[in-house]
C-alpha atoms as a PDB file:
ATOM      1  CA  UNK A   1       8.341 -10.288 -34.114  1.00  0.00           C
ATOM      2  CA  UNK A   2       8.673 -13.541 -35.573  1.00  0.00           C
ATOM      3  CA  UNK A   3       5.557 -16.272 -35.335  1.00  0.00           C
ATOM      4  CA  UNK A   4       8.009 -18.487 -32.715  1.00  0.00           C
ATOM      5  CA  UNK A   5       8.626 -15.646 -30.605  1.00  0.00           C
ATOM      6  CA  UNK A   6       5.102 -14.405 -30.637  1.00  0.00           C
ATOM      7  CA  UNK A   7       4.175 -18.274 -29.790  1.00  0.00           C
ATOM      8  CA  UNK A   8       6.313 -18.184 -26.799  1.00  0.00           C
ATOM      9  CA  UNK A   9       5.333 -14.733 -25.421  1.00  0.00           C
ATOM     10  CA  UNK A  10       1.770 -15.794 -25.459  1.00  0.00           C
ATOM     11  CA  UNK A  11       2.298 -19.306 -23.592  1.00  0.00           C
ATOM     12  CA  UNK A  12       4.440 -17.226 -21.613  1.00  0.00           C
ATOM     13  CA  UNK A  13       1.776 -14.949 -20.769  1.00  0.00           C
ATOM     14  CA  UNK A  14      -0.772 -17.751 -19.955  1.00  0.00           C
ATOM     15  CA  UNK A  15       1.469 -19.154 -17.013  1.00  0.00           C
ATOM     16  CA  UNK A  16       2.044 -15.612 -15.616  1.00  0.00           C
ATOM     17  CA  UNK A  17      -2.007 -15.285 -15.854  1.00  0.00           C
ATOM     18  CA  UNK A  18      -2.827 -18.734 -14.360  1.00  0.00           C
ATOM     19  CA  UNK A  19      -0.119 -18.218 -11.515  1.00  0.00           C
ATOM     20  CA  UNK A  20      -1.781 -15.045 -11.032  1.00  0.00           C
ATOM     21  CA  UNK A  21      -5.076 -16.062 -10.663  1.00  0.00           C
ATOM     22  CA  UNK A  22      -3.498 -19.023  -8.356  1.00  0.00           C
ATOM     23  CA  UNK A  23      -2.155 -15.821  -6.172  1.00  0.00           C
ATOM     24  CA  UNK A  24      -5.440 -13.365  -6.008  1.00  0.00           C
ATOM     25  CA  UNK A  25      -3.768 -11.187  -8.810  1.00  0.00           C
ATOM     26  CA  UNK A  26      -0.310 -10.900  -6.704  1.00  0.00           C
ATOM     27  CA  UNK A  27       1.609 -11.610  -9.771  1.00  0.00           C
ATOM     28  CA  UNK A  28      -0.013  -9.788 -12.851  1.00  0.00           C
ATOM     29  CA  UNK A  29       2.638  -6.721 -12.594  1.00  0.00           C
ATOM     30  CA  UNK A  30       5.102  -9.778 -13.559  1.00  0.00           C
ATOM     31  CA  UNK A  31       2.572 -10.985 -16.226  1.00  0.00           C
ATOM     32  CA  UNK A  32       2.054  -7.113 -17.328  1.00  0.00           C
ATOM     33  CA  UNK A  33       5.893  -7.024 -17.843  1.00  0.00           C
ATOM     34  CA  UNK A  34       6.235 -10.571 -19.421  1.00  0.00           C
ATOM     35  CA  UNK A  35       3.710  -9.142 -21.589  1.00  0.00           C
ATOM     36  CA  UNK A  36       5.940  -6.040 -22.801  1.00  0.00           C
ATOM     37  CA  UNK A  37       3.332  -3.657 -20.891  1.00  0.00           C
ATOM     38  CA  UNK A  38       4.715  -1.087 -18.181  1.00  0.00           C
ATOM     39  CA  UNK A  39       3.190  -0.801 -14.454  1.00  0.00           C
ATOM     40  CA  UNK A  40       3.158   2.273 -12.777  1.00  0.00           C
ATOM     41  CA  UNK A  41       5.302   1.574  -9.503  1.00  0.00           C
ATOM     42  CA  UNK A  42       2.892   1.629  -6.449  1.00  0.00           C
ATOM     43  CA  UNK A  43       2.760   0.989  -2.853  1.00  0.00           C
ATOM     44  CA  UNK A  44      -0.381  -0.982  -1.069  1.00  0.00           C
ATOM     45  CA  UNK A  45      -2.157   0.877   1.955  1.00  0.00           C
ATOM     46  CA  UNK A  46      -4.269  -0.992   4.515  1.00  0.00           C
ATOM     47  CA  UNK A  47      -6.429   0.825   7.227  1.00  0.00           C
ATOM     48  CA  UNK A  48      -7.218  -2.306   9.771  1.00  0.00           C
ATOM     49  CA  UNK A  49     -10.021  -0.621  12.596  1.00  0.00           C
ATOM     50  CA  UNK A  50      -9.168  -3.187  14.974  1.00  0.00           C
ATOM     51  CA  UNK A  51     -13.047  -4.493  14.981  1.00  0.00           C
ATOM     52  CA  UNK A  52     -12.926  -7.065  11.603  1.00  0.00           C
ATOM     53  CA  UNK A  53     -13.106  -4.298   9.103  1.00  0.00           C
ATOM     54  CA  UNK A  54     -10.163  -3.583   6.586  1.00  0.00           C
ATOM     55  CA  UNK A  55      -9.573  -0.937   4.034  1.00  0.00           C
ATOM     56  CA  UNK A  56      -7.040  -1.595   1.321  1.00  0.00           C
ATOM     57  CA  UNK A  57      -5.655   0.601  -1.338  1.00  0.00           C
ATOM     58  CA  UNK A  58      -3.791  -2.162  -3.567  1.00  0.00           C
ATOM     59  CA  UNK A  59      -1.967   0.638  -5.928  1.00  0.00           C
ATOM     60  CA  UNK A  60      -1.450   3.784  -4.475  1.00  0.00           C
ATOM     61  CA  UNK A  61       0.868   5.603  -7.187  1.00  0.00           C
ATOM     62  CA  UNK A  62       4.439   5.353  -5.774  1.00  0.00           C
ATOM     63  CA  UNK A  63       6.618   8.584  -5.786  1.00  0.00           C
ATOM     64  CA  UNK A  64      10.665   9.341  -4.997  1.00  0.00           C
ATOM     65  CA  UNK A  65      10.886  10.276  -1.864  1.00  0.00           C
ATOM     66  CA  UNK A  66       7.065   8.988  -0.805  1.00  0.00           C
ATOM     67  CA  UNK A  67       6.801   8.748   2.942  1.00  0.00           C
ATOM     68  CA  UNK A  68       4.532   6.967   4.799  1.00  0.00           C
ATOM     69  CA  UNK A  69       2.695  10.051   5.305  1.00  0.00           C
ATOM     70  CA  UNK A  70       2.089  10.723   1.922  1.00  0.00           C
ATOM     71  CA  UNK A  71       0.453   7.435   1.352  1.00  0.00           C
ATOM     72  CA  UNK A  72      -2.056   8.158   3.571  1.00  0.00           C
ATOM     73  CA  UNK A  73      -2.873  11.232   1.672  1.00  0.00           C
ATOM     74  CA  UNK A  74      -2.795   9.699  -1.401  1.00  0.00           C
ATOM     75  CA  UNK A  75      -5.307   7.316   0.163  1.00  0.00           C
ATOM     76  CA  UNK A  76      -7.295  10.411   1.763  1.00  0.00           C
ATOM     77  CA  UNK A  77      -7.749  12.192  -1.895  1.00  0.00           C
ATOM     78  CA  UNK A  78      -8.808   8.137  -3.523  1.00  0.00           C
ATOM     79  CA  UNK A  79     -12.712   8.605  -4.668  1.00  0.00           C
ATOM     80  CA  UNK A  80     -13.409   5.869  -1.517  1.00  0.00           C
ATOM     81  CA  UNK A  81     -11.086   7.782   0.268  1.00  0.00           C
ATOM     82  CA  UNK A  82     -10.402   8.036   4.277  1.00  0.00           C
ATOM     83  CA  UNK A  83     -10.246  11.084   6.400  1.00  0.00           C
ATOM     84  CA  UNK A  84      -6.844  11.491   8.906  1.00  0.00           C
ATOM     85  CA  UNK A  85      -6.346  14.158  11.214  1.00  0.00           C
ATOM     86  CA  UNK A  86      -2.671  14.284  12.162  1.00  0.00           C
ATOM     87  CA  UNK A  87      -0.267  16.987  14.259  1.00  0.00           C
ATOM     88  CA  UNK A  88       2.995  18.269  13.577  1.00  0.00           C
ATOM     89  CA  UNK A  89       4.813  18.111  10.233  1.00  0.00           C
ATOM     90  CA  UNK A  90       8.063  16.355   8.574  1.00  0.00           C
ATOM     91  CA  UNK A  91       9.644  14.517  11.621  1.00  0.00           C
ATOM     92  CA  UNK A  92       7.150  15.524  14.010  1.00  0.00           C
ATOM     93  CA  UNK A  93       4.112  14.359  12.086  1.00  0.00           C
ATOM     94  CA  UNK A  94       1.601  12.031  14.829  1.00  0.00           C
ATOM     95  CA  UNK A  95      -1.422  10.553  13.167  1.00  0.00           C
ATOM     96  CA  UNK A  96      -4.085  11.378  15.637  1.00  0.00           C
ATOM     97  CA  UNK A  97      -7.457   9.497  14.024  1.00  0.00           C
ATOM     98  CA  UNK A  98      -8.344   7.843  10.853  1.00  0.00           C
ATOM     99  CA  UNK A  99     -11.811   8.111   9.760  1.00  0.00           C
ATOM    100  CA  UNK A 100     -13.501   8.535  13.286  1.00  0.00           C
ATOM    101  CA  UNK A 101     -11.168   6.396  14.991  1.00  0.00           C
ATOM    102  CA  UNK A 102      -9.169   8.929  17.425  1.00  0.00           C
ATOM    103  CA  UNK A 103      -6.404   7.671  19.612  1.00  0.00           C
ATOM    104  CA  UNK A 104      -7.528   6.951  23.181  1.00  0.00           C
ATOM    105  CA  UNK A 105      -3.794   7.250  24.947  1.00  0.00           C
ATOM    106  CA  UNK A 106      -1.740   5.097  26.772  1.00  0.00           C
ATOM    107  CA  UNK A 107      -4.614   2.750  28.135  1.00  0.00           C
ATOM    108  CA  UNK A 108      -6.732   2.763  24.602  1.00  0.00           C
ATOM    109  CA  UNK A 109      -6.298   1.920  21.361  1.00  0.00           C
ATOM    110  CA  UNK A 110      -3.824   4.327  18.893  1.00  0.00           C
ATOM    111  CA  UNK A 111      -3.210   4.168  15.643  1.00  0.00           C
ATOM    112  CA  UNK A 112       0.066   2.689  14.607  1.00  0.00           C
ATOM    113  CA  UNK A 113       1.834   1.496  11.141  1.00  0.00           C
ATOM    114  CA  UNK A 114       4.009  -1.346   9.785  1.00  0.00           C
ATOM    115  CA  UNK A 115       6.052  -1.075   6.506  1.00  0.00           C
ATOM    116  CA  UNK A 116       6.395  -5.031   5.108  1.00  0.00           C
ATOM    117  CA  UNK A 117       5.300  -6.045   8.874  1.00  0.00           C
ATOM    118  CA  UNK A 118       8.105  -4.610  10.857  1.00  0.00           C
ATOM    119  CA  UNK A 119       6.963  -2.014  13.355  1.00  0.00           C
ATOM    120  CA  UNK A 120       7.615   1.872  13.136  1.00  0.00           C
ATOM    121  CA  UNK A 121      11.100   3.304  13.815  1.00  0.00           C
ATOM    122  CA  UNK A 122      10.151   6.687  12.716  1.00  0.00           C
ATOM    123  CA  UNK A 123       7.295   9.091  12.217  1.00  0.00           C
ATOM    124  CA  UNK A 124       5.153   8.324   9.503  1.00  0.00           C
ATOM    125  CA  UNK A 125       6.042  11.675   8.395  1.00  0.00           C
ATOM    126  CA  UNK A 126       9.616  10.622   7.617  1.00  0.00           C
ATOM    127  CA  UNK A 127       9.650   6.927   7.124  1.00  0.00           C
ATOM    128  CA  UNK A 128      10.128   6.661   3.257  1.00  0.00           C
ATOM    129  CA  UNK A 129       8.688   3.793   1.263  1.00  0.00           C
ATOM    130  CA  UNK A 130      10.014   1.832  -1.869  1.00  0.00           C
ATOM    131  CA  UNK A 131       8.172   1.074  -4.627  1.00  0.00           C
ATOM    132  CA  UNK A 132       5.782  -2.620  -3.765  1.00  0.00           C
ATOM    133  CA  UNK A 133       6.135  -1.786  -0.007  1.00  0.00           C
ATOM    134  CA  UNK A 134       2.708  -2.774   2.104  1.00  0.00           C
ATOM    135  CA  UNK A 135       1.849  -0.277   4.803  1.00  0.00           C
ATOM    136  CA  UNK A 136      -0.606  -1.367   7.293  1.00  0.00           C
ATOM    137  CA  UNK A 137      -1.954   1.079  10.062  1.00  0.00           C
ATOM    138  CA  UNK A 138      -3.956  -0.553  13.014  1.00  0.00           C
ATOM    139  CA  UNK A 139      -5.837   0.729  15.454  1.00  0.00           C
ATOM    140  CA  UNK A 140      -5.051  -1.484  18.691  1.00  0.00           C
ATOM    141  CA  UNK A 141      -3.844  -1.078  22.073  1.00  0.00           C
END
């Protein structure tokens, strides 16, 4: 790599960091591959309890084929993990509690997800996500 080109990849990488910082980190997997470094594909997983408090996994390791589902284990197995309890399986999978949040039924509060802020078409079981997709569960009525 020639001085120029190293020159320019470095400037280059100090815009990527400053927008970065500008965006609360949104944009260092662009800066990472401005930089010539590989990021493992992931997907972001928020638990929102409906009472001010938030849980977020910013890079749970994406998979092929990773459903919705799966996130939520991967999140369950993280070393600040959560704890789901859940029916069914594949298509018939219902999400029944999240830490000690259980669903209260059709007057209460139940848990339901978002993929990139539209609503759930599917069971969480089946729903697959793409790499940089945002899931957000929230417990509300």
């Amino acid at each position: 790599m020639g001085m120029n080109e190293f020159s320019r990849r470095k400037i280059g990488l100090l815009i990527c960091l400053l927008a970065a910082a500008a965006t609360f980190g949104e944009g260092l997997a662009v800066c990472r591959r401005a930089a010539g470094q590989e990021t493992a594909a992931a997907v972001r997983l928020t638990i929102d309890y409906g009472d001010g408090v938030q849980k977020t996994f910013m890079a749970l390791t994406w998979k092929e084929k990773m459903t919705v589902f799966d996130a939520l284990q991967a999140a369950e197995k993280h070393s600040h993990g959560i704890k789901v309890a859940f029916s069914g399986r594949g298509e018939t999978i219902f999400v029944t509690a999240i830490d000690d949040d259980a669903n209260e039924g059709a007057s209460g509060r139940n848990w339901r997800y978002t993929v990139n802020d539209q609503a759930a078409q599917y069971s969480a079981g089946v729903k697959e996500l793409k790499a940089g997709d945002a899931v957000a569960w929230r417990f509300a009525k």
